[in-house]
N, C-alpha and C. Protein backbone atom coordinates (compact mmCIF):
# COMPACT_ATOMS: atom_id res chain seq x y z
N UNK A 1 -4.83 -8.79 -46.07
CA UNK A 1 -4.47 -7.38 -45.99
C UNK A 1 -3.02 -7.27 -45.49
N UNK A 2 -2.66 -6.84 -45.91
CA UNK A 2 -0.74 -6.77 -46.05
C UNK A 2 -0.28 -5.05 -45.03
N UNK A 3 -0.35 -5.10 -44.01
CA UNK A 3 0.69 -3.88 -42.72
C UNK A 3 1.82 -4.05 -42.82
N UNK A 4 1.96 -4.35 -43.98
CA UNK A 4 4.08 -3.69 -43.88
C UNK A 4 4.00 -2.30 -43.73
N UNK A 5 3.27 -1.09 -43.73
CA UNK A 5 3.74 -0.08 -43.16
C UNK A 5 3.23 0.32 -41.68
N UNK A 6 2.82 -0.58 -41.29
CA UNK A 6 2.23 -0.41 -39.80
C UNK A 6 3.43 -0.40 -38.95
N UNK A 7 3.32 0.62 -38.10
CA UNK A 7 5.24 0.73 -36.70
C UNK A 7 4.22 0.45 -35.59
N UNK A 8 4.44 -0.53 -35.18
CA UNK A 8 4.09 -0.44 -33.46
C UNK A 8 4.15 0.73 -32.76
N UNK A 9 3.19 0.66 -31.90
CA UNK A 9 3.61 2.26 -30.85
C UNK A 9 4.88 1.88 -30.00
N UNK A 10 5.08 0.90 -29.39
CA UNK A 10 5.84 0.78 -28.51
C UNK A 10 7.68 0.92 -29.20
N UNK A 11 7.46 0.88 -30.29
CA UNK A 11 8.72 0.93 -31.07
C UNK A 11 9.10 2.54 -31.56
N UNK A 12 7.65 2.97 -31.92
CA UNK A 12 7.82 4.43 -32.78
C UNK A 12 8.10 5.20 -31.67
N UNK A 13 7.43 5.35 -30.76
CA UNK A 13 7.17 6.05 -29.02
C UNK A 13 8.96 7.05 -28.69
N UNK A 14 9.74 6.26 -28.19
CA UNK A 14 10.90 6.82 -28.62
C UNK A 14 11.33 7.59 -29.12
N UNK A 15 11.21 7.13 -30.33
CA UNK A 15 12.11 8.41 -31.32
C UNK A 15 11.36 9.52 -31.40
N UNK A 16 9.97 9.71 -31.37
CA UNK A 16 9.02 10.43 -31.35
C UNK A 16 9.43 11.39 -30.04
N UNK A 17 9.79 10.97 -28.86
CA UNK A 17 10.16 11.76 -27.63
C UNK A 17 11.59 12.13 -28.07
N UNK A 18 12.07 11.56 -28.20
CA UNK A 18 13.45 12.26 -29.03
C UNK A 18 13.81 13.31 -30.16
N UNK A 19 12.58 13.22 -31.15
CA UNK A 19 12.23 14.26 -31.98
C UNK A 19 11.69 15.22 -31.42
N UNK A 20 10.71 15.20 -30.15
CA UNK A 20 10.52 16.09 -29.83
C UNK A 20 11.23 16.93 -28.77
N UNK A 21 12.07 16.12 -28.19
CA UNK A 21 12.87 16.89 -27.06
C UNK A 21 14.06 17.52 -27.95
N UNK A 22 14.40 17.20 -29.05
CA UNK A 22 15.65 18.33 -30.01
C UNK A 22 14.86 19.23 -30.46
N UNK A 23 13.43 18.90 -31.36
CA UNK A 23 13.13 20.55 -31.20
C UNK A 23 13.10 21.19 -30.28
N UNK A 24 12.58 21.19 -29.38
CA UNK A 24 12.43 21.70 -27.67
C UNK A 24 13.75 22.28 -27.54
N UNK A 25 14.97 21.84 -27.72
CA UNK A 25 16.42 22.27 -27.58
C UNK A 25 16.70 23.32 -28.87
N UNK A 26 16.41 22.74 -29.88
CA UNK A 26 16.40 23.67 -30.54
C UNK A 26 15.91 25.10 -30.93
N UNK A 27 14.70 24.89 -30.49
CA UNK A 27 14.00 26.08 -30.14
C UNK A 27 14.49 27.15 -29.04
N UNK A 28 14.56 26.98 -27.85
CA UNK A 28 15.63 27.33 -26.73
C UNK A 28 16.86 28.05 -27.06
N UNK A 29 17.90 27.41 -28.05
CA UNK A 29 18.91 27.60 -28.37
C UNK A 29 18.72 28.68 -29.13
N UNK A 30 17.62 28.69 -30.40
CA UNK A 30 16.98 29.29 -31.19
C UNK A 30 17.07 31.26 -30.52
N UNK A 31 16.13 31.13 -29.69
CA UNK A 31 15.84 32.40 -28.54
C UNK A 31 17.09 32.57 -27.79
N UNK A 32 18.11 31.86 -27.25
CA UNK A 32 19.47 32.29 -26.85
C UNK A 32 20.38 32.95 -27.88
N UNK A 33 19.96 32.52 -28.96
CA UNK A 33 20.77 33.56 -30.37
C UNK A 33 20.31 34.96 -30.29
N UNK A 34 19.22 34.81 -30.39
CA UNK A 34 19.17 35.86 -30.41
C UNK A 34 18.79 37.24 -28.91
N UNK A 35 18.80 35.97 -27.99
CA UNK A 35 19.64 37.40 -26.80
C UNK A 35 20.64 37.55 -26.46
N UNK A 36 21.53 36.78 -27.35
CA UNK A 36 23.23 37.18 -27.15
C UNK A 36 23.15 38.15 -28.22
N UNK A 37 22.89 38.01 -29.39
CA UNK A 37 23.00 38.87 -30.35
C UNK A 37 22.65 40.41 -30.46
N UNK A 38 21.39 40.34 -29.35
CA UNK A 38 21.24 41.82 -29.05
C UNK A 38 22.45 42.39 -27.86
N UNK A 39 22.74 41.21 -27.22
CA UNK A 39 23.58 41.69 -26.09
C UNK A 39 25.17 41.78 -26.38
N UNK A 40 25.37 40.81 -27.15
CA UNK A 40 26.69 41.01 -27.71
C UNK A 40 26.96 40.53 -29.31
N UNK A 41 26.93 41.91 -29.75
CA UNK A 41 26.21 41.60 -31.01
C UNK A 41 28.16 41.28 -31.84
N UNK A 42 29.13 42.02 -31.30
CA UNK A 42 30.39 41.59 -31.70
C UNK A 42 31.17 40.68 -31.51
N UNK A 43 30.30 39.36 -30.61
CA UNK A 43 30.97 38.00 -30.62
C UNK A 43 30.53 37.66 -31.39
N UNK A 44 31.65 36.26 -32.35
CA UNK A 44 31.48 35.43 -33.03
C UNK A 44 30.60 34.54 -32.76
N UNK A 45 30.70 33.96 -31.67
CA UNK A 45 29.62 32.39 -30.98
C UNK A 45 29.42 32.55 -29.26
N UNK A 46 28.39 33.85 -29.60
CA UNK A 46 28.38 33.61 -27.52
C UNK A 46 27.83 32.30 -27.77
N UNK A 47 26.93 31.96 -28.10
CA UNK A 47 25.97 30.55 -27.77
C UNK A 47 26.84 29.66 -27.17
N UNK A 48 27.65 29.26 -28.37
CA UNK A 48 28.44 27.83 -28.01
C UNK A 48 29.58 27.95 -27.05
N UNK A 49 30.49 29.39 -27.04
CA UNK A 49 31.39 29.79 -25.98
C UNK A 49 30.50 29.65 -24.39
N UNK A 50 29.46 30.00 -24.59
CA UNK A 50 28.26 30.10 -23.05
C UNK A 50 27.94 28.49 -22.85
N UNK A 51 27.30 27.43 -24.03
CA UNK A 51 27.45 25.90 -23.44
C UNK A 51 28.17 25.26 -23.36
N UNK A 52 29.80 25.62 -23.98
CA UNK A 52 30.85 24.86 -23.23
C UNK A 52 30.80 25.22 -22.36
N UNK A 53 31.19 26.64 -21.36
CA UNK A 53 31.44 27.15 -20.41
C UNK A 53 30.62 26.00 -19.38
N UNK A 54 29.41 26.04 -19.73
CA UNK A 54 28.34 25.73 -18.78
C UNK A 54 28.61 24.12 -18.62
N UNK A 55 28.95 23.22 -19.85
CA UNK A 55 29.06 22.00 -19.52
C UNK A 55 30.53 21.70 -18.82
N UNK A 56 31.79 22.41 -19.11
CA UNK A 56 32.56 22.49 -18.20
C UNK A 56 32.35 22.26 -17.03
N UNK A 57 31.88 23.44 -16.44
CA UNK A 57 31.23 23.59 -15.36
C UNK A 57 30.70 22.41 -14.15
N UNK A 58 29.78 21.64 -15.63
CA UNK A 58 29.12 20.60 -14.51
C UNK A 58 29.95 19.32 -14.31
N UNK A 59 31.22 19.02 -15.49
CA UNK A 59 32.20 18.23 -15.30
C UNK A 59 33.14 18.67 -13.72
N UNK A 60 33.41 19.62 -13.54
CA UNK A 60 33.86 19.60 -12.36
C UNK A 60 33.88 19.12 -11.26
């Protein structure tokens, strides 16, 4: 019986937490669109102007 498509868990595990922690971000980001958008609906990019700001920030 031939498992060439068998992935170990210990290998797949990873990326799997990684796939799931960008949706997780993405989703987040997702719902920040749209409460800048109600709040400032005449900026171009609050989002990304608000996470530079913020990663600035923690470079300090």
């Amino acid at each position: 019986m031939s498992d060439s498509n068998v992935v170990p868990l210990q290998k797949r595990r990873p990326a799997l937490q990684q796939e799931k922690e960008h949706q997780r971000k993405e989703k987040k980001v997702a719902e920040m669109r749209q409460r800048f958008a109600k709040a400032l609906p005449d900026k171009p990019t609050p989002v990304k102007d608000y996470l530079k700001k913020k990663r600035a920030k923690k470079q300090r």
